[in-house]
N, C-alpha and C. Protein backbone atom coordinates (compact mmCIF):
# COMPACT_ATOMS: atom_id res chain seq x y z
N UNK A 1 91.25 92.90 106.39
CA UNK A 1 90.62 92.98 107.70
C UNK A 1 89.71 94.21 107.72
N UNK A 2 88.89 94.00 107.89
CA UNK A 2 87.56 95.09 108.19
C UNK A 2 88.24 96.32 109.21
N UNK A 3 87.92 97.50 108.64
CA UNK A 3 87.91 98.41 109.95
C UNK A 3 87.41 98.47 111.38
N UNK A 4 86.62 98.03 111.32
CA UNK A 4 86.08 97.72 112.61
C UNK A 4 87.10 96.37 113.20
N UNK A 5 87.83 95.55 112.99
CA UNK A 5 88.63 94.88 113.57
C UNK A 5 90.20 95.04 113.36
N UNK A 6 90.45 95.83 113.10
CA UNK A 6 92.00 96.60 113.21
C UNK A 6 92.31 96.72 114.53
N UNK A 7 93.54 95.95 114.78
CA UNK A 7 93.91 95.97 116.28
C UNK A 7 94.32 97.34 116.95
N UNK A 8 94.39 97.55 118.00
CA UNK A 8 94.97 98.50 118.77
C UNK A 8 95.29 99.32 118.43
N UNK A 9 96.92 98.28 118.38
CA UNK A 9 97.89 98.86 118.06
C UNK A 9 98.70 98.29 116.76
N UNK A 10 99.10 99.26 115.74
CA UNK A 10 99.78 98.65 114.48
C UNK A 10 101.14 98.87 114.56
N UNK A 11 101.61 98.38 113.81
CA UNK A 11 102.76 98.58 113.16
C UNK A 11 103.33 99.62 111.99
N UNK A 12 103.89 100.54 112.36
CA UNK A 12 104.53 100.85 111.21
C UNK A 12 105.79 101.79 111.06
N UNK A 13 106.44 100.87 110.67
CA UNK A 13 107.73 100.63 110.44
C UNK A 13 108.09 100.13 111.67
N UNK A 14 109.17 100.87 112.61
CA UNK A 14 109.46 101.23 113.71
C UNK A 14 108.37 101.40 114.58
N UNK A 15 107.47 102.10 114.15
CA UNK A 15 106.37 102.81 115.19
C UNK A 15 105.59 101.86 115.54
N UNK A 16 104.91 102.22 116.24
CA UNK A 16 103.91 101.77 117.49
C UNK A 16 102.79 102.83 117.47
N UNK A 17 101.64 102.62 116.54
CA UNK A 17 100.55 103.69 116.57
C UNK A 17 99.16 102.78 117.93
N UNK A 18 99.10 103.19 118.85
CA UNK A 18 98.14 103.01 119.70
C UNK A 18 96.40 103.93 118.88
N UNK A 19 95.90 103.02 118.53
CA UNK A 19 94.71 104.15 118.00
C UNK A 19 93.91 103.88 119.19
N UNK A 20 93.28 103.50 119.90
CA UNK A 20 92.61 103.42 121.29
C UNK A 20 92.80 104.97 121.94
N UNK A 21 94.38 104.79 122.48
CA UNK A 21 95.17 106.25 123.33
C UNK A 21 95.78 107.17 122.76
N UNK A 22 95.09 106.80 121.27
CA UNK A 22 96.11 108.15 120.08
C UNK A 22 96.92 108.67 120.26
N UNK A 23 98.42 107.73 120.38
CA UNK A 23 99.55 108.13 120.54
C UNK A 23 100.55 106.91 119.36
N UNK A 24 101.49 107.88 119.30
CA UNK A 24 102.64 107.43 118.35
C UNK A 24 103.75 106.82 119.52
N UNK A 25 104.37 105.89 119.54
CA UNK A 25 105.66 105.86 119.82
C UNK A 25 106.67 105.29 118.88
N UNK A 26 108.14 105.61 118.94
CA UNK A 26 109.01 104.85 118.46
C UNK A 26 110.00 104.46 119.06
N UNK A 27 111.44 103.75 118.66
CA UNK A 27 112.14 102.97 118.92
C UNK A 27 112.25 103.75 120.46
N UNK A 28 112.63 102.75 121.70
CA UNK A 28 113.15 103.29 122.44
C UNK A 28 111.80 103.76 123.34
N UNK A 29 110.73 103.66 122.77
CA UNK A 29 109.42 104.08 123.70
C UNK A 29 109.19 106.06 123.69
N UNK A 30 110.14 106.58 122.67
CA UNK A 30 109.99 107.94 122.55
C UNK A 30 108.39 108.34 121.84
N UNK A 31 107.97 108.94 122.54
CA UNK A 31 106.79 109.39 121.88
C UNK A 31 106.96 110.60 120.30
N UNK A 32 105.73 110.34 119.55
CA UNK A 32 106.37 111.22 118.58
C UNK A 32 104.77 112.02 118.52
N UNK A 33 105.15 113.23 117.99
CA UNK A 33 103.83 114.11 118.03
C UNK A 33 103.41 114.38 117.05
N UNK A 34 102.13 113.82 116.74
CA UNK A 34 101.37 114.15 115.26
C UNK A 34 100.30 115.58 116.02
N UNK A 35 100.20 116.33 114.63
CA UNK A 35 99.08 117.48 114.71
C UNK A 35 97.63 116.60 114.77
N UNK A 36 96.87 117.33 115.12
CA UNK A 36 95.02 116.40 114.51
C UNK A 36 95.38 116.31 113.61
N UNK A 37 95.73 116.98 112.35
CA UNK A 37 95.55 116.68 110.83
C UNK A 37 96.40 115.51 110.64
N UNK A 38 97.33 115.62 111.02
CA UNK A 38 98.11 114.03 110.53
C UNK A 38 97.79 113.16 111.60
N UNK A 39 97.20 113.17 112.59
CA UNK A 39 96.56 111.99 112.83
C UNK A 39 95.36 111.03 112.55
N UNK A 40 94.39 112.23 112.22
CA UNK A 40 93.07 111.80 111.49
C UNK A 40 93.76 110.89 110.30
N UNK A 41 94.67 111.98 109.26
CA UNK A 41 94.84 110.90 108.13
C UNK A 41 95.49 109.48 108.53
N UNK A 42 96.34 109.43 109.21
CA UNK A 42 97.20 108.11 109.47
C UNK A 42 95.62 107.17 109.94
N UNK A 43 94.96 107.98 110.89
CA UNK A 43 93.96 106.95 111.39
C UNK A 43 93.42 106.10 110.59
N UNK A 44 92.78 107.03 109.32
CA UNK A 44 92.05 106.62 108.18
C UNK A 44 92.81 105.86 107.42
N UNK A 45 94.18 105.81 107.45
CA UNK A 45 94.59 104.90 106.30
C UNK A 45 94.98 103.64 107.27
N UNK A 46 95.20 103.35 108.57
CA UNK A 46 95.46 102.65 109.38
C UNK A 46 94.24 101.97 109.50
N UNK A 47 93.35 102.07 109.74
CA UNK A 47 91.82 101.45 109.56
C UNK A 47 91.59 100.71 108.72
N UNK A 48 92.01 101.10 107.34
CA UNK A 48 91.78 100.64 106.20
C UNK A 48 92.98 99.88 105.46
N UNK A 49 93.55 99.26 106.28
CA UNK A 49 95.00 98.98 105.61
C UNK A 49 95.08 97.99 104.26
N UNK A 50 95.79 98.27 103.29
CA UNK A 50 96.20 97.78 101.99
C UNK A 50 94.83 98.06 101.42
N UNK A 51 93.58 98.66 101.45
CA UNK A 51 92.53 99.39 100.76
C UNK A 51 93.01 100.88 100.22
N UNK A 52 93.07 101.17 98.89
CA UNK A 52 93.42 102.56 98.46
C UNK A 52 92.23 103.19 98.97
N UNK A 53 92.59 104.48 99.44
CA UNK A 53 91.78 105.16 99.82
C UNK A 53 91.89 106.78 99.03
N UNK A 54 90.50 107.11 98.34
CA UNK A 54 90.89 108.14 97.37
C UNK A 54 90.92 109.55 97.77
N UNK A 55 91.77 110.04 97.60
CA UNK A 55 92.32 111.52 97.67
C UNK A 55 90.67 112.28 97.97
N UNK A 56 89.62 112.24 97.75
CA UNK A 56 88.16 112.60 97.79
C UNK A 56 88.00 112.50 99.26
N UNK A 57 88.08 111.11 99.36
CA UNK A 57 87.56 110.97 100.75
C UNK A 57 88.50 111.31 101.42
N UNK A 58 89.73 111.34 101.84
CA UNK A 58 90.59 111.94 102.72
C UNK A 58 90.26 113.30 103.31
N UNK A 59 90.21 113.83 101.78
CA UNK A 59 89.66 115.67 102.16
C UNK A 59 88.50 115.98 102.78
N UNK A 60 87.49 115.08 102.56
CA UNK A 60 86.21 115.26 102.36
C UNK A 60 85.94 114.61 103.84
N UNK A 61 86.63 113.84 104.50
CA UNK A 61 86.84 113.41 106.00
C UNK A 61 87.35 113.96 106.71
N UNK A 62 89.00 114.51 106.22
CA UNK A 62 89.53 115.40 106.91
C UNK A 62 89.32 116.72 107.32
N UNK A 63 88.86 117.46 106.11
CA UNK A 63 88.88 119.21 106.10
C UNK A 63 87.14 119.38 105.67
N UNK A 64 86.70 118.20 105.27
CA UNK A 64 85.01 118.69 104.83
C UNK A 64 84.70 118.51 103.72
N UNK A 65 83.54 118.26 102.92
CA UNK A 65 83.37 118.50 101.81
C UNK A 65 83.31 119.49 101.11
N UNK A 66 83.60 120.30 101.42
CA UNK A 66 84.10 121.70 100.49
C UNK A 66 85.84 121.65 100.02
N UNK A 67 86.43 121.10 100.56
CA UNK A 67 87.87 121.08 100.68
C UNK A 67 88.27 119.86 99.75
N UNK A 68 87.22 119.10 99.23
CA UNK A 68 87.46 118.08 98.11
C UNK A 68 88.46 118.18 96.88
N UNK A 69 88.73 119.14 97.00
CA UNK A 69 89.73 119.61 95.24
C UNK A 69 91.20 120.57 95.72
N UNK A 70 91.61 120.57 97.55
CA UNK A 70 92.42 120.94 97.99
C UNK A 70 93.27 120.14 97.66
N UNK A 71 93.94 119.18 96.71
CA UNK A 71 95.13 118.13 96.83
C UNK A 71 95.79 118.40 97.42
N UNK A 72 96.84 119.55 97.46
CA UNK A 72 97.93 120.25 97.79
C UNK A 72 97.59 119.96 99.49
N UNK A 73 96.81 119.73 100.40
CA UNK A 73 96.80 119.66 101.47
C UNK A 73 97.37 118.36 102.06
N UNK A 74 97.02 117.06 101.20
CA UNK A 74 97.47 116.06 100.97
C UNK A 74 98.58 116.02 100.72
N UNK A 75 99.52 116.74 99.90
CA UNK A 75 100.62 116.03 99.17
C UNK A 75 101.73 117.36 100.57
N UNK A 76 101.18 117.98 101.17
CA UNK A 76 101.93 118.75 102.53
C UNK A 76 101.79 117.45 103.49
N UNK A 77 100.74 116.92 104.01
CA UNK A 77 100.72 116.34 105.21
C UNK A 77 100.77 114.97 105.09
N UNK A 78 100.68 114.68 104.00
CA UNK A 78 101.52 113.20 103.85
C UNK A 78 102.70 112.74 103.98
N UNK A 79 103.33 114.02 103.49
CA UNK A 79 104.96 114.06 103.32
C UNK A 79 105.27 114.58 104.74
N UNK A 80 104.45 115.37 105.67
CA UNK A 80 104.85 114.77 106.82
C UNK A 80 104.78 114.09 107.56
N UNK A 81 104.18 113.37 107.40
CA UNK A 81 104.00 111.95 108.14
C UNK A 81 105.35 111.06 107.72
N UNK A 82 105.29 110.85 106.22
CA UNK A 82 106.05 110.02 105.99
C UNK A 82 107.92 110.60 106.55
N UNK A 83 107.54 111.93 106.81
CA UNK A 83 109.03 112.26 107.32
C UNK A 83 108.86 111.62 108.85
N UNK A 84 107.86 111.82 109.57
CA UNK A 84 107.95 111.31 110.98
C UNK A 84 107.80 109.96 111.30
N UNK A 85 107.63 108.93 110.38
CA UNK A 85 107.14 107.58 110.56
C UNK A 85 107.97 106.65 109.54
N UNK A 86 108.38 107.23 108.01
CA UNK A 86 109.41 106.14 107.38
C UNK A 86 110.55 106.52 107.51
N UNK A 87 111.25 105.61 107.05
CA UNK A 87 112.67 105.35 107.81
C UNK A 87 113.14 106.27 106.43
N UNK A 88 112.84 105.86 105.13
CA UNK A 88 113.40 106.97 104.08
C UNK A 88 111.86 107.39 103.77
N UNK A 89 111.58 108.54 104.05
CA UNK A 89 110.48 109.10 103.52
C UNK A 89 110.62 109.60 101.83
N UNK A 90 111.34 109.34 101.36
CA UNK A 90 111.97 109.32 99.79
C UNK A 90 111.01 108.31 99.03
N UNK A 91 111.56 107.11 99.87
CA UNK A 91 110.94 106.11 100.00
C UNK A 91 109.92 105.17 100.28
N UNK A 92 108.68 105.83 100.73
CA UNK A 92 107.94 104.87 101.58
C UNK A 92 107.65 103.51 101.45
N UNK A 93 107.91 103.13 102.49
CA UNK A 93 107.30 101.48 102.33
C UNK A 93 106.05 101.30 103.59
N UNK A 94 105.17 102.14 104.05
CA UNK A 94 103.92 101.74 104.83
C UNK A 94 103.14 103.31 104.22
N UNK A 95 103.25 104.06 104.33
CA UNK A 95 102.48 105.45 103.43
C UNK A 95 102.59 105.41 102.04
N UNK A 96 101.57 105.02 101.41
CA UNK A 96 102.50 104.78 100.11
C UNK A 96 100.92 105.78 99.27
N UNK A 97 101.58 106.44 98.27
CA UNK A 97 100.69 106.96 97.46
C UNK A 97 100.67 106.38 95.92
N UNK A 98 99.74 105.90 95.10
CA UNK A 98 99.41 105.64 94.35
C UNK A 98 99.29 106.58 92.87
N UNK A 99 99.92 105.82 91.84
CA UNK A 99 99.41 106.78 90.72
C UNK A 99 97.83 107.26 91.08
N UNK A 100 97.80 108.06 90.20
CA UNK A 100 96.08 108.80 90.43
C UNK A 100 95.52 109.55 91.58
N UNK A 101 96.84 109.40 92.97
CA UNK A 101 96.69 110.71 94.06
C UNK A 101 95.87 109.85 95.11
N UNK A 102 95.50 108.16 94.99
CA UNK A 102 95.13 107.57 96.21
C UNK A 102 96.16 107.01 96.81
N UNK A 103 95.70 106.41 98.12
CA UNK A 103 96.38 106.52 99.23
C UNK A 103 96.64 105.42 99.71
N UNK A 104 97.26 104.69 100.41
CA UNK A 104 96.88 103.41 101.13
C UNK A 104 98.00 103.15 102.36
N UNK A 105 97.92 101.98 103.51
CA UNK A 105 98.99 101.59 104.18
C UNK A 105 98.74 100.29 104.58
N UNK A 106 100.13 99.74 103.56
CA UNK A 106 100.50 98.96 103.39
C UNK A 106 101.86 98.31 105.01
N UNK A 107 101.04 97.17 105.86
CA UNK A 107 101.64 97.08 107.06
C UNK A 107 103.17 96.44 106.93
């Protein structure tokens, strides 16, 4: 599905990402609080779902093109996401990272 036609609201896992009212909820209707930085990224991989998306462009969207060779910023705020959104963040099954440091989400 094209980015431009990604519904609303997705799925993942548990959650309830509203991208319209950029808000998280989960079970129970509890809201959960992402920083900008982990929301931009979730956005971007939520947009683009089951498309790898490469570690380049994340940075280079997120923090700028100067910040292109920061990995380490990635492999911090991924892992929190996946602590606030999978059920085993050990585990992911919708954040999922790829050999080679790309990205994708898988619904």
């Amino acid at each position: 599905m094209p980015a431009d036609q990604v519904s609303p609201i997705v799925q993942v896992g548990d959650y309830a990402v509203d991208l319209v009212r950029k808000t998280v909820s989960g079970p129970g209707e509890v809201a959960v609080h992402l920083t900008p930085i982990e929301w931009e990224l979730l956005e971007i991989l939520l947009r683009n779902p089951v498309t790898l998306v490469t570690q380049r462009r994340l940075l280079a969207q997120v923090w700028g093109p100067n910040h292109v060779k920061e990995t380490n910023y990635l492999r911090v705020y991924m892992a929190s996401l996946r602590r606030e959104l999978e059920r085993e963040p050990a585990r992911p099954q919708h954040l999922i990272t790829e050999p080679g440091m790309d990205h994708r989400f898988e619904p």
